[in-house]
C-alpha atoms as a PDB file:
ATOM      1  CA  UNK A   1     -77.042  52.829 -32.332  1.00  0.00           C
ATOM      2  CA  UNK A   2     -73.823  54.728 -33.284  1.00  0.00           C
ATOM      3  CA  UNK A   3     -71.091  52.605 -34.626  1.00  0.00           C
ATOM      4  CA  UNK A   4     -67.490  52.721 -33.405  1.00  0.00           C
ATOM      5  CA  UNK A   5     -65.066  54.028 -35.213  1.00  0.00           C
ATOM      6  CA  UNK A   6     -62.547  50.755 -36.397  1.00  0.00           C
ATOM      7  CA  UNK A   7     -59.303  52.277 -35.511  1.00  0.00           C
ATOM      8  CA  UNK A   8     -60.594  52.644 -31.833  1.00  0.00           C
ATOM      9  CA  UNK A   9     -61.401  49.248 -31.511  1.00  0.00           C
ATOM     10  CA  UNK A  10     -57.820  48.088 -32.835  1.00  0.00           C
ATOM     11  CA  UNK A  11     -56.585  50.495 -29.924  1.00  0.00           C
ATOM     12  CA  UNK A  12     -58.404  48.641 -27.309  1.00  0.00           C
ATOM     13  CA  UNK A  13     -57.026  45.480 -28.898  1.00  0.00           C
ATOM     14  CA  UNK A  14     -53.528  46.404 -28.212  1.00  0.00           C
ATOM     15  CA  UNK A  15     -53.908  47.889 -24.866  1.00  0.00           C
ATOM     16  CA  UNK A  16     -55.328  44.938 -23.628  1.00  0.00           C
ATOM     17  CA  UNK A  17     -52.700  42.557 -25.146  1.00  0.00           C
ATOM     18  CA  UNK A  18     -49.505  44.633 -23.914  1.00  0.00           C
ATOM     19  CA  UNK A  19     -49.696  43.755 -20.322  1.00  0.00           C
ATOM     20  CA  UNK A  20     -50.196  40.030 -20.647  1.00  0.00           C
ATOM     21  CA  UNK A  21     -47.298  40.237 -23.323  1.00  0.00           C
ATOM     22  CA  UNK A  22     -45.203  42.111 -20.879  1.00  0.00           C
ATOM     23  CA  UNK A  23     -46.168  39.797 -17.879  1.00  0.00           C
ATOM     24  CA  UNK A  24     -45.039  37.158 -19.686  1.00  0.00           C
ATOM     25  CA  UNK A  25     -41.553  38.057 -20.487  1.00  0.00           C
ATOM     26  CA  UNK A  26     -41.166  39.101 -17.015  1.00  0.00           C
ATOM     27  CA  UNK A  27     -42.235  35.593 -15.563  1.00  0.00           C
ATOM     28  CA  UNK A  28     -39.584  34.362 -17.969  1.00  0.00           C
ATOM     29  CA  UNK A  29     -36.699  36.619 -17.029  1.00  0.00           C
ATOM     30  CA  UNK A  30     -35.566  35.279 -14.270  1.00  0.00           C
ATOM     31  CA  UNK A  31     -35.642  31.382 -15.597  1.00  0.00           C
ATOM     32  CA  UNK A  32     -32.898  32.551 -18.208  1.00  0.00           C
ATOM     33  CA  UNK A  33     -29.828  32.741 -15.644  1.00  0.00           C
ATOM     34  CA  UNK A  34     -30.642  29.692 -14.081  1.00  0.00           C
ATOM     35  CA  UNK A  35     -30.754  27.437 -17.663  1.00  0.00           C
ATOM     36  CA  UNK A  36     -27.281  29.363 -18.137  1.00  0.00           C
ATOM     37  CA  UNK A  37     -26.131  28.356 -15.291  1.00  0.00           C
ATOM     38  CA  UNK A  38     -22.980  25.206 -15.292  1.00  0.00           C
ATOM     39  CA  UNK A  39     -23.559  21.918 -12.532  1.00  0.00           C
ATOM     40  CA  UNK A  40     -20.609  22.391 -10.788  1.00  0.00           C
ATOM     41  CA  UNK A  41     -18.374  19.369 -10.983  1.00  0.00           C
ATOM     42  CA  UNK A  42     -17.735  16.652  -7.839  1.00  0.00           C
ATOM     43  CA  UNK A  43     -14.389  16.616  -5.964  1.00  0.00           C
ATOM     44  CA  UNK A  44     -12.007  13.584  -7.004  1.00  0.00           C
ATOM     45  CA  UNK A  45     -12.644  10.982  -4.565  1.00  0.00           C
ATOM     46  CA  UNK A  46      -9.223  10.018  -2.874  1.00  0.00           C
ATOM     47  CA  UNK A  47      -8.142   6.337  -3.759  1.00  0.00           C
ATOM     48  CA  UNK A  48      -7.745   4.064  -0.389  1.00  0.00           C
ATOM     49  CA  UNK A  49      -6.532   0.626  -1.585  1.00  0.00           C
ATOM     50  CA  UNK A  50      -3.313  -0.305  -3.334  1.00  0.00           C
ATOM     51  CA  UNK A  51      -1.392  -3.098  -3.977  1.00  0.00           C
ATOM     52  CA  UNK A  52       2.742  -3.064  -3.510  1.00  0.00           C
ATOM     53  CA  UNK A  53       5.080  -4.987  -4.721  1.00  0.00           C
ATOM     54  CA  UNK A  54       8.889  -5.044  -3.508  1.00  0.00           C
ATOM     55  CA  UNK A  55      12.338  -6.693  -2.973  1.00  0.00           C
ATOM     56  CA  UNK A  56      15.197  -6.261  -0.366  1.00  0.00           C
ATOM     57  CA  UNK A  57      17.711  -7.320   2.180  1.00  0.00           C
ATOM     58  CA  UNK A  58      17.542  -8.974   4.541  1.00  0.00           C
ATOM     59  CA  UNK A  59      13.998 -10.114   4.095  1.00  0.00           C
ATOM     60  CA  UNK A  60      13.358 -10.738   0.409  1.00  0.00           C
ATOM     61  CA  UNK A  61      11.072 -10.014  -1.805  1.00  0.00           C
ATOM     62  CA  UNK A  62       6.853  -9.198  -0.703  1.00  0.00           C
ATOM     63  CA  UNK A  63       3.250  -7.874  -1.845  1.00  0.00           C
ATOM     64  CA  UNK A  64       1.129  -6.301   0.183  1.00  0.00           C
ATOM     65  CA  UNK A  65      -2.267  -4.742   0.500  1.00  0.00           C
ATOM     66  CA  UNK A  66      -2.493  -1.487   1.666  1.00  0.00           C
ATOM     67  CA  UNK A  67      -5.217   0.990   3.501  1.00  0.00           C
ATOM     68  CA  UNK A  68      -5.177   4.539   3.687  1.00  0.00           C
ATOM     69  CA  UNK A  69      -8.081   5.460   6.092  1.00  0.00           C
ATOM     70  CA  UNK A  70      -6.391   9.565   5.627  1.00  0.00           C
ATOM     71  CA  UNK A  71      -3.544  10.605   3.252  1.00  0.00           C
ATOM     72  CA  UNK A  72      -0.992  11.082   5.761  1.00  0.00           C
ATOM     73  CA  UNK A  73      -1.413   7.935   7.246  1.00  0.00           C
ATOM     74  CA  UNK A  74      -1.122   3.699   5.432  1.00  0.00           C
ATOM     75  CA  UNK A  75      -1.650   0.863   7.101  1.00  0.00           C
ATOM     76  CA  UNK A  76      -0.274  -2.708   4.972  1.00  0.00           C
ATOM     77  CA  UNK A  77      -0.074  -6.460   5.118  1.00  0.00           C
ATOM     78  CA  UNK A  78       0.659  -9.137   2.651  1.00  0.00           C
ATOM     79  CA  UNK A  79       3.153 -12.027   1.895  1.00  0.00           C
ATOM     80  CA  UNK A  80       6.741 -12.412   1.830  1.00  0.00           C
ATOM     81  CA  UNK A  81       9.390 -14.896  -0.400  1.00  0.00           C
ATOM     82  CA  UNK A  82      13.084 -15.146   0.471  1.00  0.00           C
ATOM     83  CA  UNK A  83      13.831 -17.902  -1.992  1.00  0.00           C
ATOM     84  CA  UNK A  84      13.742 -20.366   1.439  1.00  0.00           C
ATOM     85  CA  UNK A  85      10.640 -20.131   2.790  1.00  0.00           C
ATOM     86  CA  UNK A  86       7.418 -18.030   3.091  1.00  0.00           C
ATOM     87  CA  UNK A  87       6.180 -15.358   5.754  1.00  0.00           C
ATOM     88  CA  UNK A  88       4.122 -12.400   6.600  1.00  0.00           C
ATOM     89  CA  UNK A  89       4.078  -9.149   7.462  1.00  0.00           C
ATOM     90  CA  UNK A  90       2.660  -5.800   8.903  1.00  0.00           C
ATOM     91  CA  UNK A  91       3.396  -2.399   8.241  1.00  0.00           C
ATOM     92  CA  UNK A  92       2.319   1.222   8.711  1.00  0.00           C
ATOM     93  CA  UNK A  93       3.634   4.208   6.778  1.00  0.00           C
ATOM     94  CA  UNK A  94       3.461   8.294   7.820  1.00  0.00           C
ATOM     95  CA  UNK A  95       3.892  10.582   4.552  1.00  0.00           C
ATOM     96  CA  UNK A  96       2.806  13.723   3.172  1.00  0.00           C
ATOM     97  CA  UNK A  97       0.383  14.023  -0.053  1.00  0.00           C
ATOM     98  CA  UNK A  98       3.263  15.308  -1.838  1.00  0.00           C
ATOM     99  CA  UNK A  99       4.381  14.074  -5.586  1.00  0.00           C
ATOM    100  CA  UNK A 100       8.652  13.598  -3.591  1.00  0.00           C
ATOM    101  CA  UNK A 101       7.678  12.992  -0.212  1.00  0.00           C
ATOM    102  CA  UNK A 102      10.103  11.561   2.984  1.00  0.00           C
ATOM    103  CA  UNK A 103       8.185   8.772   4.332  1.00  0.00           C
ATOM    104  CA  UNK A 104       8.641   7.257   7.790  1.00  0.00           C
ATOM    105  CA  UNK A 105       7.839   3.258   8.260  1.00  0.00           C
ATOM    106  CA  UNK A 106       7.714   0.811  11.103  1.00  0.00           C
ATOM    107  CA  UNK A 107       7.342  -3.179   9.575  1.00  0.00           C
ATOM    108  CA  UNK A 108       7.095  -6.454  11.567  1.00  0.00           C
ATOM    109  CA  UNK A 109       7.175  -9.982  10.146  1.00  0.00           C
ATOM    110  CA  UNK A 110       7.754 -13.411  10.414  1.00  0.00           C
ATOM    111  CA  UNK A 111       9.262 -16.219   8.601  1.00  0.00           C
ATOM    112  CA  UNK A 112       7.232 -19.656   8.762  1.00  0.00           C
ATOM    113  CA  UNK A 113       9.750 -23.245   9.368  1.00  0.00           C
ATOM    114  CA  UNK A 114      11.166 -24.491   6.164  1.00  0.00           C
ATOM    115  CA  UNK A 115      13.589 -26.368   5.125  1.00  0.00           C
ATOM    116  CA  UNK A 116      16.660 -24.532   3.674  1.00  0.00           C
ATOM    117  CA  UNK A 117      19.219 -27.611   3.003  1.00  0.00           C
ATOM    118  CA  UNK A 118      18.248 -27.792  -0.748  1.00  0.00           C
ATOM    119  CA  UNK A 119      18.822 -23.825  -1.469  1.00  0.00           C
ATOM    120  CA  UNK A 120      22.035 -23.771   0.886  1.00  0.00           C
ATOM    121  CA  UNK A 121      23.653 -26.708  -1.164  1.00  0.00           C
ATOM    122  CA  UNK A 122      22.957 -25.191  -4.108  1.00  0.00           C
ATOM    123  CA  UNK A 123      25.882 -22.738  -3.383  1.00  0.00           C
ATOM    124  CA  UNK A 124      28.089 -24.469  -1.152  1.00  0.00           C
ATOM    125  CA  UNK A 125      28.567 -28.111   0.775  1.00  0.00           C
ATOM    126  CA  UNK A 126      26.657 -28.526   3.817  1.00  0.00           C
ATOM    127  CA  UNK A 127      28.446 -31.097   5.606  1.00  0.00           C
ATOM    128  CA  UNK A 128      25.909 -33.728   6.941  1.00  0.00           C
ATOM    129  CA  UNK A 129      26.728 -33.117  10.484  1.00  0.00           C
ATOM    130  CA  UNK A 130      25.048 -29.722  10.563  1.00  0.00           C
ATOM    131  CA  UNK A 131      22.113 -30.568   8.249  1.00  0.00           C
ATOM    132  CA  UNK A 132      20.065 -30.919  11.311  1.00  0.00           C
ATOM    133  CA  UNK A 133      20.710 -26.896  12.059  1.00  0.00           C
ATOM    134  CA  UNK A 134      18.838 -25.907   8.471  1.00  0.00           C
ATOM    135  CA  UNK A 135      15.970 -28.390   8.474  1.00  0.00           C
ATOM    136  CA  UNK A 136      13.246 -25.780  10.084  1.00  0.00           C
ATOM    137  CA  UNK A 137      14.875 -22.044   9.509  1.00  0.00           C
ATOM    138  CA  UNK A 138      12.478 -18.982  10.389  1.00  0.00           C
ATOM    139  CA  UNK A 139      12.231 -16.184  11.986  1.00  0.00           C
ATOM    140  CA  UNK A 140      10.641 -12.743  13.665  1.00  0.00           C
ATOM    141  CA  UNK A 141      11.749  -9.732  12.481  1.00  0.00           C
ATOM    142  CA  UNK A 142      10.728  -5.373  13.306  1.00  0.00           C
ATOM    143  CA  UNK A 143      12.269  -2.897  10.827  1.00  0.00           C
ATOM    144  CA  UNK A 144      12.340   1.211  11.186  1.00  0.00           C
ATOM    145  CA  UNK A 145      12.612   2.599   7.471  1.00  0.00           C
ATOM    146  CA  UNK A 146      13.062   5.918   6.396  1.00  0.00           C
ATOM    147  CA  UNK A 147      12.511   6.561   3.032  1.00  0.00           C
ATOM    148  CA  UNK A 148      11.409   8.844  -0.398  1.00  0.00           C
ATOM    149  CA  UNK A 149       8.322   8.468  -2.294  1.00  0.00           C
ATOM    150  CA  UNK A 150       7.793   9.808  -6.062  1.00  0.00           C
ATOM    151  CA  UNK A 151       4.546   9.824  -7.683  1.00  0.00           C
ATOM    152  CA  UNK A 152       1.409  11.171  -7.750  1.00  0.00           C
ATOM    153  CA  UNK A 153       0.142  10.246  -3.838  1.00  0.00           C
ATOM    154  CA  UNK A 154      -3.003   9.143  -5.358  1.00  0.00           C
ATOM    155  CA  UNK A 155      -2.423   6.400  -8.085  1.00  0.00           C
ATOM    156  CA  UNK A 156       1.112   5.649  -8.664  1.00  0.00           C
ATOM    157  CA  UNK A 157       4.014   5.874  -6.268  1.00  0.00           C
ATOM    158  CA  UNK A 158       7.848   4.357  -6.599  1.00  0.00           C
ATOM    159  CA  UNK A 159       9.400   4.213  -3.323  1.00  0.00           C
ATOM    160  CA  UNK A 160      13.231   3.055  -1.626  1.00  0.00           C
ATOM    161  CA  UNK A 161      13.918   3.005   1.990  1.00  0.00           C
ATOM    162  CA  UNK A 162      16.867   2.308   4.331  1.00  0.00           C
ATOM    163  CA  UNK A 163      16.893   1.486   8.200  1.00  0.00           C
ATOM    164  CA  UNK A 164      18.079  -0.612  11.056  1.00  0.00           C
ATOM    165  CA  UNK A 165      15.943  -3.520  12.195  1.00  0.00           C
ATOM    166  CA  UNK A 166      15.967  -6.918  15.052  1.00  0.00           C
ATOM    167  CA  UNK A 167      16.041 -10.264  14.033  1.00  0.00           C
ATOM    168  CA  UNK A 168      13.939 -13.169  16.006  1.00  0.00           C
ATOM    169  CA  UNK A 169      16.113 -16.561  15.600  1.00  0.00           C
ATOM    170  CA  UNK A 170      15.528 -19.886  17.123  1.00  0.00           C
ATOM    171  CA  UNK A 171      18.173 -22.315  15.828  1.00  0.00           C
ATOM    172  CA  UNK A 172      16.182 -25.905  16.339  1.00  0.00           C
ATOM    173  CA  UNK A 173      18.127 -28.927  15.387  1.00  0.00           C
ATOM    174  CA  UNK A 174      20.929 -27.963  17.100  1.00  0.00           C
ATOM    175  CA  UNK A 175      20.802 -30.736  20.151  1.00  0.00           C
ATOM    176  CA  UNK A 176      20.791 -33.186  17.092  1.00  0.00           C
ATOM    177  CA  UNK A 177      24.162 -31.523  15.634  1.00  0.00           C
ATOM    178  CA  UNK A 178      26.744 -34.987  15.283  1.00  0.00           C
ATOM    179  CA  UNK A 179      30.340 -34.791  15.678  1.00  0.00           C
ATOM    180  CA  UNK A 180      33.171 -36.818  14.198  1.00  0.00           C
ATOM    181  CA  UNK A 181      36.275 -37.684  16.006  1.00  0.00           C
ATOM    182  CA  UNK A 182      39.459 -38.992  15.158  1.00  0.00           C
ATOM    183  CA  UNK A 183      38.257 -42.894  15.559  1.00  0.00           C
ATOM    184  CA  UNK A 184      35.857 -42.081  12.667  1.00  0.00           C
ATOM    185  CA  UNK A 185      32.712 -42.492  14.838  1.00  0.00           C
ATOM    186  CA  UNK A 186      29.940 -40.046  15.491  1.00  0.00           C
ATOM    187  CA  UNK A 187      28.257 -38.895  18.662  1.00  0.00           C
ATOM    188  CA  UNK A 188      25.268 -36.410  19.515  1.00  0.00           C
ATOM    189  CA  UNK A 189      25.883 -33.894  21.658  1.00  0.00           C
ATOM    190  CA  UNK A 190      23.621 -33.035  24.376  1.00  0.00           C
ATOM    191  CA  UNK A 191      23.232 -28.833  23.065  1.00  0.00           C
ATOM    192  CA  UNK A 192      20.047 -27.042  23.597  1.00  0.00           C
ATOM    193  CA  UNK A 193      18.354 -24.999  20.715  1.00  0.00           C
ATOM    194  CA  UNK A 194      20.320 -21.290  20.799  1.00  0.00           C
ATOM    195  CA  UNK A 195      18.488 -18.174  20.250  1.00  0.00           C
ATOM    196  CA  UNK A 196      19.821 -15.399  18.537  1.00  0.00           C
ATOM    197  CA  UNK A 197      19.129 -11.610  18.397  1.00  0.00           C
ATOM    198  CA  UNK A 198      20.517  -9.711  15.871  1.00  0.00           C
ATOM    199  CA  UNK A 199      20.735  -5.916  14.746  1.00  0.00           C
ATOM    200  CA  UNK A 200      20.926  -5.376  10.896  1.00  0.00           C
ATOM    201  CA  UNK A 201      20.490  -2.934   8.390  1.00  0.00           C
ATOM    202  CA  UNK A 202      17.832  -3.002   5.770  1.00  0.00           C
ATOM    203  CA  UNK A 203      16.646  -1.762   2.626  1.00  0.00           C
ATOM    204  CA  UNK A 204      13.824  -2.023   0.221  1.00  0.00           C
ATOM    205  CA  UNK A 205      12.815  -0.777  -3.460  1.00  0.00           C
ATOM    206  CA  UNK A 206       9.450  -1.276  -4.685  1.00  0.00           C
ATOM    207  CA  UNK A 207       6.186   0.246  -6.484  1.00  0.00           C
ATOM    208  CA  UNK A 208       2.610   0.952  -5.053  1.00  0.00           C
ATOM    209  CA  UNK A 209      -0.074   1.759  -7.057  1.00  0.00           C
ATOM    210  CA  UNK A 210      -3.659   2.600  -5.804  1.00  0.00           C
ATOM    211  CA  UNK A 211      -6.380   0.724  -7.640  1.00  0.00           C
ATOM    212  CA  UNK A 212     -10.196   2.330  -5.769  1.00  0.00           C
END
C-alpha cells in the first residue's frame, strides 16, 4: 500500500474546512446590521386632564376639571366661591397648540341661595327693612371670553380673558320688604319677587396645568 505524502493530507484538511468557515461568516453577516440597529423611541402621549384654578369679576373665584378629547378643543366643570355663596359651572374652550395662543370661551353657571346679610354688613348698614331682599341671593349666569394663553399647551398654561356676559336674577324676599312711615309703624307691602337681566363685562386670570 503506498503511503500519502503528509503535506497532501494537510491540503485536503484545509479545503474541506474553508467552505464551512466561509458559510459561516456569511450566515452571520446579515445579523450584524440588525444588532446595530436603535428601537426607535414612542411619540409623547398628549396629556387630557387638568385642573384650573382662577379668580374674577363678576363671578369670583373657581376650580375646575378639564377634558381635552383633541388639542384644539377643552371641555371644563368645577366649583365656584364669591365670598357669599357657592355655585357651579360649565365651560368649553377653542385654542391652538401654540406656546401664546388667542383662545375663544363660552362659560355658564349658577349661583346656589345663600344668605348674604352677614358679608353685606360687614361693609355697610343694611337697614332691617330690606334684610328680607338678601336672605336667599343667587343666580344664572353665560359669559363669552376671549382671551391669551402662555405655556407649553401640554403641561402648564397661564391664561387672562375679557368678555361680555347675562346675568339670571330672581330677587325673593321682596313681597316681605317693610316700610316705615311717619307714625313710626311698619307695614308689608303686597310686591311680587322682581327678576332682573343684566349685561356685564367680565374678566378672569388663572393657571391650568395638565396632570395625565
Amino acid at each position: 500500500m503506498r503511503r500519502v505524502p503528509r503535506s497532501w493530507c494537510m491540503a485536503a484538511l484545509l479545503a474541506a474546512a474553508a467552505p464551512a468557515g466561509a458559510e459561516q461568516l456569511d450566515a452571520s453577516a446579515p445579523m450584524a446590521p440588525v444588532a446595530a440597529a436603535a428601537a426607535p423611541s414612542a411619540p409623547r402621549r398628549q396629556h387630557v386632564l387638568g385642573l384650573s384654578l382662577d379668580a374674577g369679576a363678576p363671578q369670583g373665584a373657581g376650580v375646575s376639571l378639564h377634558f381635552r378629547p383633541w388639542t384644539f378643543l377643552r371641555l371644563g366643570g368645577g366649583l365656584l366661591y364669591n365670598y357669599v355663596g357657592y355655585g357651579a359651572r360649565a365651560e368649553v374652550s377653542i385654542q391652538p397648540s401654540w406656546i401664546v395662543a388667542p383662545a375663544l370661551t363660552l362659560e355658564a353657571g349658577h349661583y346656589f341661595d345663600a344668605n348674604a346679610n352677614q358679608r353685606v354688613s360687614q361693609y355697610t348698614t343694611v337697614d332691617e327693612a330690606f334684610r328680607p331682599l338678601l336672605e336667599q341671593v343667587g343666580y344664572s349666569y353665560a359669559n363669552a371670553q376671549v382671551g391669551l394663553e402662555i405655556g407649553h399647551p401640554n403641561w402648564f398654561v397661564f391664561f387672562v380673558r375679557a368678555g361680555v356676559g347675562r346675568i339670571w336674577l330672581d330677587v325673593r324676599g321682596a313681597e316681605r320688604v317693610a316700610q316705615t312711615g311717619q307714625t313710626g309703624d311698619v307695614r308689608v307691602t303686597s310686591m311680587g319677587n322682581p327678576s332682573l337681566r343684566l349685561g356685564t363685562p367680565n374678566a378672569r386670570v388663572g393657571f391650568l396645568f395638565y396632570f395625565w
